[in-house]
N, C-alpha and C. Protein backbone atom coordinates (compact mmCIF):
# COMPACT_ATOMS: atom_id res chain seq x y z
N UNK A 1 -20.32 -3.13 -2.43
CA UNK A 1 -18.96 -2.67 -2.21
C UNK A 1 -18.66 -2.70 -0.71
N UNK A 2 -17.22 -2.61 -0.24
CA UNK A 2 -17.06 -2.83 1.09
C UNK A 2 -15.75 -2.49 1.42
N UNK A 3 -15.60 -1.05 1.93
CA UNK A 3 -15.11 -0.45 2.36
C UNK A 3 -14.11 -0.26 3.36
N UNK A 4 -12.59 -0.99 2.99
CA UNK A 4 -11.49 -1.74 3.77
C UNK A 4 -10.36 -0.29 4.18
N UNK A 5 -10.45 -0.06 5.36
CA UNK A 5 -9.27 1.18 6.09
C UNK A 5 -8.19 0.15 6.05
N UNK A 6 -7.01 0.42 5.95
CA UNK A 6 -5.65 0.15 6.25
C UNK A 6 -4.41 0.92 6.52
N UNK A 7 -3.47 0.64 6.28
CA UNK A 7 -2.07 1.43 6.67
C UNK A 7 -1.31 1.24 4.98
N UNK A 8 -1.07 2.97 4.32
CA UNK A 8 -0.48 2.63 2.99
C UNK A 8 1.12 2.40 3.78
N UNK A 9 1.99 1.35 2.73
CA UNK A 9 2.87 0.69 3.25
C UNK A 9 4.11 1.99 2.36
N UNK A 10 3.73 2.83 2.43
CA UNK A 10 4.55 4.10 1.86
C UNK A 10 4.91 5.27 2.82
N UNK A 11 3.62 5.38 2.99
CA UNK A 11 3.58 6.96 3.60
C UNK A 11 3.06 6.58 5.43
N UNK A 12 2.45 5.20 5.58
CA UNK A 12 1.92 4.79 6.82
C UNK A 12 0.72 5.40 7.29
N UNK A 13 -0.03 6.25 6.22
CA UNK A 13 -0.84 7.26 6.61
C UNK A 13 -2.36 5.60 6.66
N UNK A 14 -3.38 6.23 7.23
CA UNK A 14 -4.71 5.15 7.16
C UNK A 14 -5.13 5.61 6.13
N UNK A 15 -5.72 4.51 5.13
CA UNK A 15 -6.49 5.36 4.11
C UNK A 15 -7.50 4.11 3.51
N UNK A 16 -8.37 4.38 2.33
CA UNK A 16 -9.21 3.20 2.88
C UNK A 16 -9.62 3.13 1.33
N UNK A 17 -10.10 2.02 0.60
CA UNK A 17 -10.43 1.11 -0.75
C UNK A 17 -11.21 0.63 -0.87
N UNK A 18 -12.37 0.81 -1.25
CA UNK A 18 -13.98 0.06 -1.41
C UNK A 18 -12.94 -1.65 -2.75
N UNK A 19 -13.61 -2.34 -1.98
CA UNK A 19 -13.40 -3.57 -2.55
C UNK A 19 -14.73 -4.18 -3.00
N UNK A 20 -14.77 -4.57 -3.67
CA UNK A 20 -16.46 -5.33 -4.65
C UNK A 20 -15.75 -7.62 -4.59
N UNK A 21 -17.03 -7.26 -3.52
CA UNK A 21 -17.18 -8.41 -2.35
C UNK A 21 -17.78 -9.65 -3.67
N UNK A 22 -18.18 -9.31 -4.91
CA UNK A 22 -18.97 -10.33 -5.99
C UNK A 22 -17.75 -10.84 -6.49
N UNK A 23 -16.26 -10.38 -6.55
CA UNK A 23 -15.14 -10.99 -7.17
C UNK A 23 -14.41 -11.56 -5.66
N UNK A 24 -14.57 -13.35 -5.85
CA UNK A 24 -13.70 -14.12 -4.45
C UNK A 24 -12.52 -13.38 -4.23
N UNK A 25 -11.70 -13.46 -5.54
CA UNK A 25 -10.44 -13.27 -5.54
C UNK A 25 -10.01 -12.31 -6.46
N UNK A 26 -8.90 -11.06 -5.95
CA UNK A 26 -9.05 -9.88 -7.01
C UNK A 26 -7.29 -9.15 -6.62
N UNK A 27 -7.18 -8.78 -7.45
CA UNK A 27 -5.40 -8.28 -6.89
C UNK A 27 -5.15 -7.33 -8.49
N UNK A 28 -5.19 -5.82 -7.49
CA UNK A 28 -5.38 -4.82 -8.28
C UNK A 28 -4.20 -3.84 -8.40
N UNK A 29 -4.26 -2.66 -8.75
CA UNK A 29 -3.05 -1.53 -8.54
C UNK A 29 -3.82 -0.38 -7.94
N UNK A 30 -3.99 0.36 -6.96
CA UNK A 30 -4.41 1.51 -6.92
C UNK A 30 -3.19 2.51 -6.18
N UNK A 31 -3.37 3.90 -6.40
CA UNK A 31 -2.31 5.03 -5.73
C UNK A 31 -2.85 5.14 -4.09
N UNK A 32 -2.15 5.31 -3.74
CA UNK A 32 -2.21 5.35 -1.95
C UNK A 32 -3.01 6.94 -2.29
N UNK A 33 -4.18 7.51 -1.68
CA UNK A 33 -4.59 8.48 -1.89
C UNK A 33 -3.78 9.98 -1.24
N UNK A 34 -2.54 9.80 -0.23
CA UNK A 34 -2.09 11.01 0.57
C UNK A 34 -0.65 11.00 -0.26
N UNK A 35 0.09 9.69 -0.50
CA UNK A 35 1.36 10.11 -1.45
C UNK A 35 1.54 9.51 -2.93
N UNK A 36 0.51 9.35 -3.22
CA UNK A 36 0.24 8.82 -4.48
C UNK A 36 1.32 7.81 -5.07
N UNK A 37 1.77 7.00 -4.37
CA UNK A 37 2.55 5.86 -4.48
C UNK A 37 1.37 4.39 -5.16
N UNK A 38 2.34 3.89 -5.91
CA UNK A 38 0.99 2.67 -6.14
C UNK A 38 1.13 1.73 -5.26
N UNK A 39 0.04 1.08 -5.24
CA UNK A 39 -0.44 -0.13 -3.70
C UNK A 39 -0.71 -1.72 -4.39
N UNK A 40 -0.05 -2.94 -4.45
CA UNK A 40 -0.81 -3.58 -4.78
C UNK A 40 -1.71 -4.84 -3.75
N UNK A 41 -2.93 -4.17 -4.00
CA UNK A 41 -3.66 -5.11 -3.41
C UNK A 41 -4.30 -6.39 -3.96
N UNK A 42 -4.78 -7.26 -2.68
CA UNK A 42 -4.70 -8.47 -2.60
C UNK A 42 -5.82 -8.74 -1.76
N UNK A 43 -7.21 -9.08 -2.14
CA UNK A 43 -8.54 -9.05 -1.19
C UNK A 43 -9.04 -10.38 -1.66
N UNK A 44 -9.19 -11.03 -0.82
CA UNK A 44 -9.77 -12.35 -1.02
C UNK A 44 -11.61 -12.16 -0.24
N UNK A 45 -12.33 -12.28 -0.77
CA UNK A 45 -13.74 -12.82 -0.09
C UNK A 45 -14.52 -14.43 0.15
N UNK A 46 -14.89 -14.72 1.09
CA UNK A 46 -16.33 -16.23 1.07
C UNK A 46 -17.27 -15.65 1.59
N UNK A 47 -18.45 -15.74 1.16
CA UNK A 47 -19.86 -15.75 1.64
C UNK A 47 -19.63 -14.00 1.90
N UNK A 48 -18.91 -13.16 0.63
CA UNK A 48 -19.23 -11.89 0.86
C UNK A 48 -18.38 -11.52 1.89
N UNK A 49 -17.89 -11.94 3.09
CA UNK A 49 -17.23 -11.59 3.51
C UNK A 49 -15.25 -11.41 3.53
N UNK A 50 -15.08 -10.43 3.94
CA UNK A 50 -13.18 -10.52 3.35
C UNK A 50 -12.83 -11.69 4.28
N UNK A 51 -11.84 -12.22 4.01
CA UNK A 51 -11.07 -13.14 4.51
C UNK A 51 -9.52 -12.91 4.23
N UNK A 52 -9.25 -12.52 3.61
CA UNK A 52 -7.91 -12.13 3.20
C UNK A 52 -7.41 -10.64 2.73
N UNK A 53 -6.46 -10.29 2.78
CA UNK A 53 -6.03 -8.81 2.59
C UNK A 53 -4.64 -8.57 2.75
N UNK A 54 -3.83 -8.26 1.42
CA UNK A 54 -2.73 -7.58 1.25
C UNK A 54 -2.35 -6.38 0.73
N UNK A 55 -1.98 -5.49 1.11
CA UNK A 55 -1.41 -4.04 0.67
C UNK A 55 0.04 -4.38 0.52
N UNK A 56 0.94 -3.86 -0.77
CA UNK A 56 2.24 -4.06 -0.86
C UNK A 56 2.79 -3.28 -1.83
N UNK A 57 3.92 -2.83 -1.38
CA UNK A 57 4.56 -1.38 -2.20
C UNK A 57 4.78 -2.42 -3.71
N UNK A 58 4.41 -1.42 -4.92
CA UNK A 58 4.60 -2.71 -6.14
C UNK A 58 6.33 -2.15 -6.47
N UNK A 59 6.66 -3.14 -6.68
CA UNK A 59 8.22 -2.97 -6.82
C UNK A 59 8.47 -2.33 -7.76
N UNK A 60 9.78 -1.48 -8.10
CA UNK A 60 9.82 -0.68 -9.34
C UNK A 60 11.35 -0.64 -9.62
């Protein structure tokens, strides 16, 4: 697992998402943990390492 800090695109607070580095490509839903807004992320990995990364308010 691998443990990505960012900025929730809600509340702007830092808050942070263990991502599992064995899936290349993965685009999930989780709640921003301080305003419980949902997040959708967007984590791309090669050779285990991230390479890509999106946080985005999911539209409603």
């Amino acid at each position: 697992m691998y443990e990505h800090f960012f900025q929730c695109p809600y509340c702007w607070e830092e808050i942070s998402f263990l991502l599992d580095f064995s899936v290349s490509r993965q685009t999930y839903v989780e709640d921003c943990e301080v305003c419980c807004n949902p997040i959708e992320v967007t984590a791309r990995f090669e050779n285990q390492e991230l390479v890509g990364f999106e946080a985005k308010e999911l539209g409603q």
